[in-house]
C-alpha atoms as a PDB file:
ATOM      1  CA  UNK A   1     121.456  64.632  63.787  1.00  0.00           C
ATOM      2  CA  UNK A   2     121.249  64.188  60.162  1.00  0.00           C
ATOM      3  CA  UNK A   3     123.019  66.184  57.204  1.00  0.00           C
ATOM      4  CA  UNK A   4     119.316  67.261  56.304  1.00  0.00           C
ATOM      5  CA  UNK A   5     118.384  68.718  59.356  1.00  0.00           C
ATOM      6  CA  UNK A   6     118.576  72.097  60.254  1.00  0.00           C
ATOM      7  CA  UNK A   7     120.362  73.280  63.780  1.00  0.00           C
ATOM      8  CA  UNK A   8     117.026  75.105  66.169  1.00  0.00           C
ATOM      9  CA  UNK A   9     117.452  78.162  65.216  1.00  0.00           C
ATOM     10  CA  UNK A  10     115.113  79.135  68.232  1.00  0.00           C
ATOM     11  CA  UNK A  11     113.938  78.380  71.776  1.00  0.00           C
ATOM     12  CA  UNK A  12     111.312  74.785  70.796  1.00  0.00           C
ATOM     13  CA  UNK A  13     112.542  73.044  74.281  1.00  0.00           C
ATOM     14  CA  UNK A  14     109.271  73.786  75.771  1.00  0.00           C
ATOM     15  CA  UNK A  15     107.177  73.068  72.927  1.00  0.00           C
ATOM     16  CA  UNK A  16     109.220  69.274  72.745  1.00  0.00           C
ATOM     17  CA  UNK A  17     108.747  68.731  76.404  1.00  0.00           C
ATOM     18  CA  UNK A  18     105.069  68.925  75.681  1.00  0.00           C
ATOM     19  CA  UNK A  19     106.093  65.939  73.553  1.00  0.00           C
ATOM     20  CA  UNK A  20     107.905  64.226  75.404  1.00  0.00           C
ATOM     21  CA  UNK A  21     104.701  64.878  78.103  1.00  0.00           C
ATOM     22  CA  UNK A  22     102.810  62.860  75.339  1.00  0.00           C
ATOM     23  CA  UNK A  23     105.625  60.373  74.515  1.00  0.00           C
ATOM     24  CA  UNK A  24     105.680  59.067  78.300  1.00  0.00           C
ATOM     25  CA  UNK A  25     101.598  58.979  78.309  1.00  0.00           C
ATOM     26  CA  UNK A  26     102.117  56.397  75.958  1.00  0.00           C
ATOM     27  CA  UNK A  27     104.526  54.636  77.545  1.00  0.00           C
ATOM     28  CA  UNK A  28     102.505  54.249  80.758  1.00  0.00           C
ATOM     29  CA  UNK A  29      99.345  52.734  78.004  1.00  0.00           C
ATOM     30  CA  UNK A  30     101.305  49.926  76.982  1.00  0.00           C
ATOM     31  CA  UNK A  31     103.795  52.153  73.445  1.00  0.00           C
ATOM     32  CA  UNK A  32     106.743  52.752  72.782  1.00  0.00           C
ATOM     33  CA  UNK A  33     107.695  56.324  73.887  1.00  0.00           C
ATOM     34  CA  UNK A  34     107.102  58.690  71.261  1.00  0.00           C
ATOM     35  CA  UNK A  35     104.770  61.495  71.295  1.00  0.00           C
ATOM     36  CA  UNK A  36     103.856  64.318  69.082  1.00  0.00           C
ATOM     37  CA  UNK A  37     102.158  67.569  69.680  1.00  0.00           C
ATOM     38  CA  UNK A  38     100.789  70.263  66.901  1.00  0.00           C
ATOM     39  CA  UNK A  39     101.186  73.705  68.156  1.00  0.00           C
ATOM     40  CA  UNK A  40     100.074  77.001  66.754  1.00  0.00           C
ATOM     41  CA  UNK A  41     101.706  80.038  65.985  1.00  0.00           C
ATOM     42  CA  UNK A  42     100.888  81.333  69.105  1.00  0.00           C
ATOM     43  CA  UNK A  43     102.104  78.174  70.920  1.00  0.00           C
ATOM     44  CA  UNK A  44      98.836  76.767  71.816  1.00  0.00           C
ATOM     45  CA  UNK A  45      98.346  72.923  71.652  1.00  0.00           C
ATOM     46  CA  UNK A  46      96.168  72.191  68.298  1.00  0.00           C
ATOM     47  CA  UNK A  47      96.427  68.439  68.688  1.00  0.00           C
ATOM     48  CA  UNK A  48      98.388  65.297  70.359  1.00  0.00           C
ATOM     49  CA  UNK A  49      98.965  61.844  70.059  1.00  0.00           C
ATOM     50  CA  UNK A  50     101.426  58.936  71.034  1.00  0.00           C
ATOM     51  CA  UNK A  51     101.980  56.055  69.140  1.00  0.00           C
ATOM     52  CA  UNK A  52      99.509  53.579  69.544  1.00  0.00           C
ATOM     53  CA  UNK A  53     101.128  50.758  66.818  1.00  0.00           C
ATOM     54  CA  UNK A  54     101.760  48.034  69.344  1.00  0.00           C
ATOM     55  CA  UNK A  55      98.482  48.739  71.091  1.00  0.00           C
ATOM     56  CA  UNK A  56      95.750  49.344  68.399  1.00  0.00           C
ATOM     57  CA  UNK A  57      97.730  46.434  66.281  1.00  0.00           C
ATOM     58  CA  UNK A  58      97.314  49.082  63.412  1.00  0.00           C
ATOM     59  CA  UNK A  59     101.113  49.864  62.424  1.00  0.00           C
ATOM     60  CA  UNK A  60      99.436  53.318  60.963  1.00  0.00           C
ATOM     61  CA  UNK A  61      99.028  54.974  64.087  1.00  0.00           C
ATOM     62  CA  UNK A  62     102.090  56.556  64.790  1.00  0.00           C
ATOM     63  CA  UNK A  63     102.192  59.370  67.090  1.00  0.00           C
ATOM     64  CA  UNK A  64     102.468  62.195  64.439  1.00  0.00           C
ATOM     65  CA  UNK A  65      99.604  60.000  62.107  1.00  0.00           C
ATOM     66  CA  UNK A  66      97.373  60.147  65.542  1.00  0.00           C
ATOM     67  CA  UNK A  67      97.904  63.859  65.902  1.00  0.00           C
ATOM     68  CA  UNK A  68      97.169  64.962  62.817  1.00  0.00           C
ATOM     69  CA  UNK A  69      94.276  62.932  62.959  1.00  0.00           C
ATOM     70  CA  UNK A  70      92.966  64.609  65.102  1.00  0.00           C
ATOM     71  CA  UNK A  71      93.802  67.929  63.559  1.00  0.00           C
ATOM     72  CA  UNK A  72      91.725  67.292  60.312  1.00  0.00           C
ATOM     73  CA  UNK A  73      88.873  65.344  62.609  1.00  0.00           C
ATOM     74  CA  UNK A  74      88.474  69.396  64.002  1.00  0.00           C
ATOM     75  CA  UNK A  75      85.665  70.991  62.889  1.00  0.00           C
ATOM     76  CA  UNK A  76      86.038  73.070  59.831  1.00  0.00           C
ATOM     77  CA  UNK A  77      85.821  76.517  61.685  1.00  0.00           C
ATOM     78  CA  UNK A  78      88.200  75.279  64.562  1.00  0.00           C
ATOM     79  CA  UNK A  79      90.396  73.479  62.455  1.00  0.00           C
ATOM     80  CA  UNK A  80      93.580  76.250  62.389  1.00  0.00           C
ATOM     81  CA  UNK A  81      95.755  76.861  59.035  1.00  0.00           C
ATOM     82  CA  UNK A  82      98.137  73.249  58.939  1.00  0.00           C
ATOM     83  CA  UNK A  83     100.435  76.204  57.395  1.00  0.00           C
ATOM     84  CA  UNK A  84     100.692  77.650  60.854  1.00  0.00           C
ATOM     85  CA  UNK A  85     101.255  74.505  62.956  1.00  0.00           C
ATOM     86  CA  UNK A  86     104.210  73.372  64.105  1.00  0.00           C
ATOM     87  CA  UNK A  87     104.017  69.487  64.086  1.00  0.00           C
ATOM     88  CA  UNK A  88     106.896  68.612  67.563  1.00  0.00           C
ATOM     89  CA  UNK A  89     107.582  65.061  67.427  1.00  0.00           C
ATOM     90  CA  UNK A  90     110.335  63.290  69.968  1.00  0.00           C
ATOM     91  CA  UNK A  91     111.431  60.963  67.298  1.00  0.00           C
ATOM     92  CA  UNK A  92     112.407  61.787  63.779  1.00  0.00           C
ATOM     93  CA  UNK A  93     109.069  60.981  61.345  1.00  0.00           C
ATOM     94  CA  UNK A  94     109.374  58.294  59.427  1.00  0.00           C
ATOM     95  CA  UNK A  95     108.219  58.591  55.397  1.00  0.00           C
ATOM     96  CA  UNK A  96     104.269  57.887  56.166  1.00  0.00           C
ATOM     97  CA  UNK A  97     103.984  60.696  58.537  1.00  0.00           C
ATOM     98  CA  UNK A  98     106.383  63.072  56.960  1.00  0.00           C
ATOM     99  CA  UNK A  99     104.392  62.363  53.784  1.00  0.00           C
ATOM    100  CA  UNK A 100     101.191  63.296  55.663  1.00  0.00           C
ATOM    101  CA  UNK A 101     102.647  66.691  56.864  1.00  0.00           C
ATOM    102  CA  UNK A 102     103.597  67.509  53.975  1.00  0.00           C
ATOM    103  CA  UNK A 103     100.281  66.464  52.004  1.00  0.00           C
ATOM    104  CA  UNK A 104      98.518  68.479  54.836  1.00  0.00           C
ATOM    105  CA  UNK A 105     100.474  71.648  54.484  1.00  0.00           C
ATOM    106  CA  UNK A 106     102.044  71.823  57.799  1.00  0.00           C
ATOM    107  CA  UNK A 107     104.218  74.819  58.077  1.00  0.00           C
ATOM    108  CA  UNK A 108     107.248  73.293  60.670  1.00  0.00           C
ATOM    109  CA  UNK A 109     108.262  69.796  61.856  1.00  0.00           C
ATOM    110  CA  UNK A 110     110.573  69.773  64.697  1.00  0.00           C
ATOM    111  CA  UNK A 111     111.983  66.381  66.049  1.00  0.00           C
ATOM    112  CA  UNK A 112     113.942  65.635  69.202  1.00  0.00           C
ATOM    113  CA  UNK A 113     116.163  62.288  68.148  1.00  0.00           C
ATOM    114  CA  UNK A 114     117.198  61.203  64.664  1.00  0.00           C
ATOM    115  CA  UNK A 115     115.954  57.623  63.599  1.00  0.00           C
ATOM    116  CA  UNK A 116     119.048  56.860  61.197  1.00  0.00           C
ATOM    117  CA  UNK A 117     117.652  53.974  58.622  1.00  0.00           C
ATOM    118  CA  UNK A 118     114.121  54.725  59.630  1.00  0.00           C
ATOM    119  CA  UNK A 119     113.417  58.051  59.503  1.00  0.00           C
ATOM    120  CA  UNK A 120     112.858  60.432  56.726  1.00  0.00           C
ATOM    121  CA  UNK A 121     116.110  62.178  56.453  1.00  0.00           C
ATOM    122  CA  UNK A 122     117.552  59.091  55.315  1.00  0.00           C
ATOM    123  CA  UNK A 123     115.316  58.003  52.656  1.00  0.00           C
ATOM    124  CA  UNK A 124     114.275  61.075  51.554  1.00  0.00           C
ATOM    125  CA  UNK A 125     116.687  64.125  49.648  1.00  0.00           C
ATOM    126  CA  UNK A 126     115.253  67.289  51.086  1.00  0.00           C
ATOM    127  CA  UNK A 127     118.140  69.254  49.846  1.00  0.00           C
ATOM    128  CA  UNK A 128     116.114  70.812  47.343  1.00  0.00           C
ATOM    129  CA  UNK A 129     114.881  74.256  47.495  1.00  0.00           C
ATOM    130  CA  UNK A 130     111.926  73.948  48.827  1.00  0.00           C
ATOM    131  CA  UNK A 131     112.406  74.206  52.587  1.00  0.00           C
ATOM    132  CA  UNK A 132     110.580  76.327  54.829  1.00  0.00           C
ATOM    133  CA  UNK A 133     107.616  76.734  52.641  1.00  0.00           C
ATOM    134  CA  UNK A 134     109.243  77.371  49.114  1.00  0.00           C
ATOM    135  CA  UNK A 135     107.954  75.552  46.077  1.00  0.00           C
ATOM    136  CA  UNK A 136     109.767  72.510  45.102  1.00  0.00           C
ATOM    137  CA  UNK A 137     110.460  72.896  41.095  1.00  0.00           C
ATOM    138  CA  UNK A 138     108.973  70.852  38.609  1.00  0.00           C
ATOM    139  CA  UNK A 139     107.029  68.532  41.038  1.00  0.00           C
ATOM    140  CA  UNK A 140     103.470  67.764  42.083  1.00  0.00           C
ATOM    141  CA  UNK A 141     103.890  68.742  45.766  1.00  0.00           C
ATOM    142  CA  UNK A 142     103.929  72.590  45.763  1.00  0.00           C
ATOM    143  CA  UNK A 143     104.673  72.670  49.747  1.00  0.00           C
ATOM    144  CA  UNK A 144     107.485  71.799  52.585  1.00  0.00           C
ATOM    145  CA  UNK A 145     107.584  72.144  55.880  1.00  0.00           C
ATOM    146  CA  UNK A 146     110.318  73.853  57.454  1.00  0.00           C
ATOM    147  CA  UNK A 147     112.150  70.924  59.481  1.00  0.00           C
ATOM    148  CA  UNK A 148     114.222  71.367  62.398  1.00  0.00           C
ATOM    149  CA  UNK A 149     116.328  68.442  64.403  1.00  0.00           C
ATOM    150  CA  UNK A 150     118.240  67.574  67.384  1.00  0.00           C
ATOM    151  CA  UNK A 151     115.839  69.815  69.880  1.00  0.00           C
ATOM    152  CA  UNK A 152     116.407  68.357  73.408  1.00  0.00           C
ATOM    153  CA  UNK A 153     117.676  65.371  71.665  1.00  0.00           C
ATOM    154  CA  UNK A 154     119.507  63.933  75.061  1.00  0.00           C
ATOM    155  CA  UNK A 155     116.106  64.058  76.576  1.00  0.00           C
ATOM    156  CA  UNK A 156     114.470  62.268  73.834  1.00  0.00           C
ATOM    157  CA  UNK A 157     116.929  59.637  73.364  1.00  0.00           C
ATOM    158  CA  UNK A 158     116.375  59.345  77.521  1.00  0.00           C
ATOM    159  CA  UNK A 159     113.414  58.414  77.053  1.00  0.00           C
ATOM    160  CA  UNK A 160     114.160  54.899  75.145  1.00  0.00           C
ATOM    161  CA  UNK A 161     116.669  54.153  77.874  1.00  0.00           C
ATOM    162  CA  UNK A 162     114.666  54.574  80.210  1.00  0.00           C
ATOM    163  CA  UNK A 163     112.003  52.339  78.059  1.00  0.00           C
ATOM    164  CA  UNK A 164     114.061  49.701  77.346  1.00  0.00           C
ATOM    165  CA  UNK A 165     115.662  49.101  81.000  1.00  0.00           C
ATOM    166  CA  UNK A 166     111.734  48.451  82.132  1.00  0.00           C
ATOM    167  CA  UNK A 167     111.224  45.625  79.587  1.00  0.00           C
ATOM    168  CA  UNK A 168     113.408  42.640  78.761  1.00  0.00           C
ATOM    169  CA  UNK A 169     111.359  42.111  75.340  1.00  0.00           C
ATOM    170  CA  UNK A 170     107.884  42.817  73.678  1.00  0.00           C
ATOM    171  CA  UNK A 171     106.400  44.663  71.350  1.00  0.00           C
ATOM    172  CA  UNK A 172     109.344  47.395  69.457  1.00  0.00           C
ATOM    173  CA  UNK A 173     112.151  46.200  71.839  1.00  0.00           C
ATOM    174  CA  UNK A 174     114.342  44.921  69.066  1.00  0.00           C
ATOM    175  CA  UNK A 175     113.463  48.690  67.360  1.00  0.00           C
ATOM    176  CA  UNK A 176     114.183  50.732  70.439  1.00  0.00           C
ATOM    177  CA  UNK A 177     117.811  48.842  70.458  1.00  0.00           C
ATOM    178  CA  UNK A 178     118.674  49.242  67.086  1.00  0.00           C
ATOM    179  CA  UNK A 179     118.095  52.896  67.811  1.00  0.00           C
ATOM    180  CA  UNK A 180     119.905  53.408  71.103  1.00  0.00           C
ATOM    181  CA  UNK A 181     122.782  51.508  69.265  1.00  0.00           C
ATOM    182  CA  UNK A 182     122.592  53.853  66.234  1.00  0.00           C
ATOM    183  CA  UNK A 183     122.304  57.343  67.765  1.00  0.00           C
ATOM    184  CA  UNK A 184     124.919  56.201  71.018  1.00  0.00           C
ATOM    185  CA  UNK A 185     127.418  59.192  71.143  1.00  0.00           C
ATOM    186  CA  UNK A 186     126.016  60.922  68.122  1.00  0.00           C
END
């Protein structure tokens, strides 16, 4: 897990196995296995999506990018607060879709496995104070999610194991690698 990220402070392992739910639906169309679910305060499931990169040959459509999507594709009067989601990915966002959570206003982003190099945490200081919601001084963006790492993070990193001994190459093997190799005995 990455200096950035914040130990769960709570019980999220049953809101991330609904990801990882949507991670291995995508794995059985043809992705690579990551999957991302929006949930509401009250736990209910907003929106979902897996990453359809490889598939849709559109390298936008990561699985957080497909869920919230979806989320602002909701009618206006169904369409819940993005302040009260709570975006559960099983892979660390990368820059594009943390920017979009954050230009949205979600409230939380909880990930499963760090991406070191490639995800957010890495590229991106969010040592300032504007975590959880606070405003971040001096700048443009006025809003931060909350973010939260390492929930069920064996289980998530499982699931590119398991990925990778099915294929010998294709489509994000050389990515799923690099990750295994990065986050091995972290």
């Amino acid at each position: 897990m990455s200096a950035n990220a914040q130990q769960p402070p709570g019980d999220y392992d049953d809101l991330m196995r609904a990801a990882i739910d949507a991670a291995c639906d995508g794995a059985a169309d043809g992705g690579v296995p990551i999957g991302c679910v929006l949930f509401t305060d009250d736990g209910t499931a907003a929106t979902l999506g897996y990453n359809e990169s490889h598939k849709q040959g559109d390298k936008t459509l990561h699985a957080e990018m497909v869920a919230l999507r979806r989320l602002i594709e909701l009618p206006s009067d169904e369409r819940p607060d993005p302040e009260t989601l709570t975006l559960v990915t099983t892979l660390e966002p990368c820059v594009m879709c943390m920017g979009a959570a954050i230009e949205l206003g979600i409230g939380r982003v909880i990930y499963g496995l760090e991406a070191p190099g490639n995800g957010f945490e890495q590229r991106v200081d969010l040592r300032s104070p504007k975590r959880g919601g606070r405003a971040v001084p001096g700048g443009p963006v006025r809003w931060m999610p909350e973010v939260i790492g390492g929930v069920l993070r064996a289980d998530c990193r499982d699931l590119w194991v398991r990925w990778v001994e099915a294929r010998e190459d294709g489509p994000g093997i050389g990515f799923a690698k690099t990750l295994l190799e990065q986050t091995e005995g972290a």
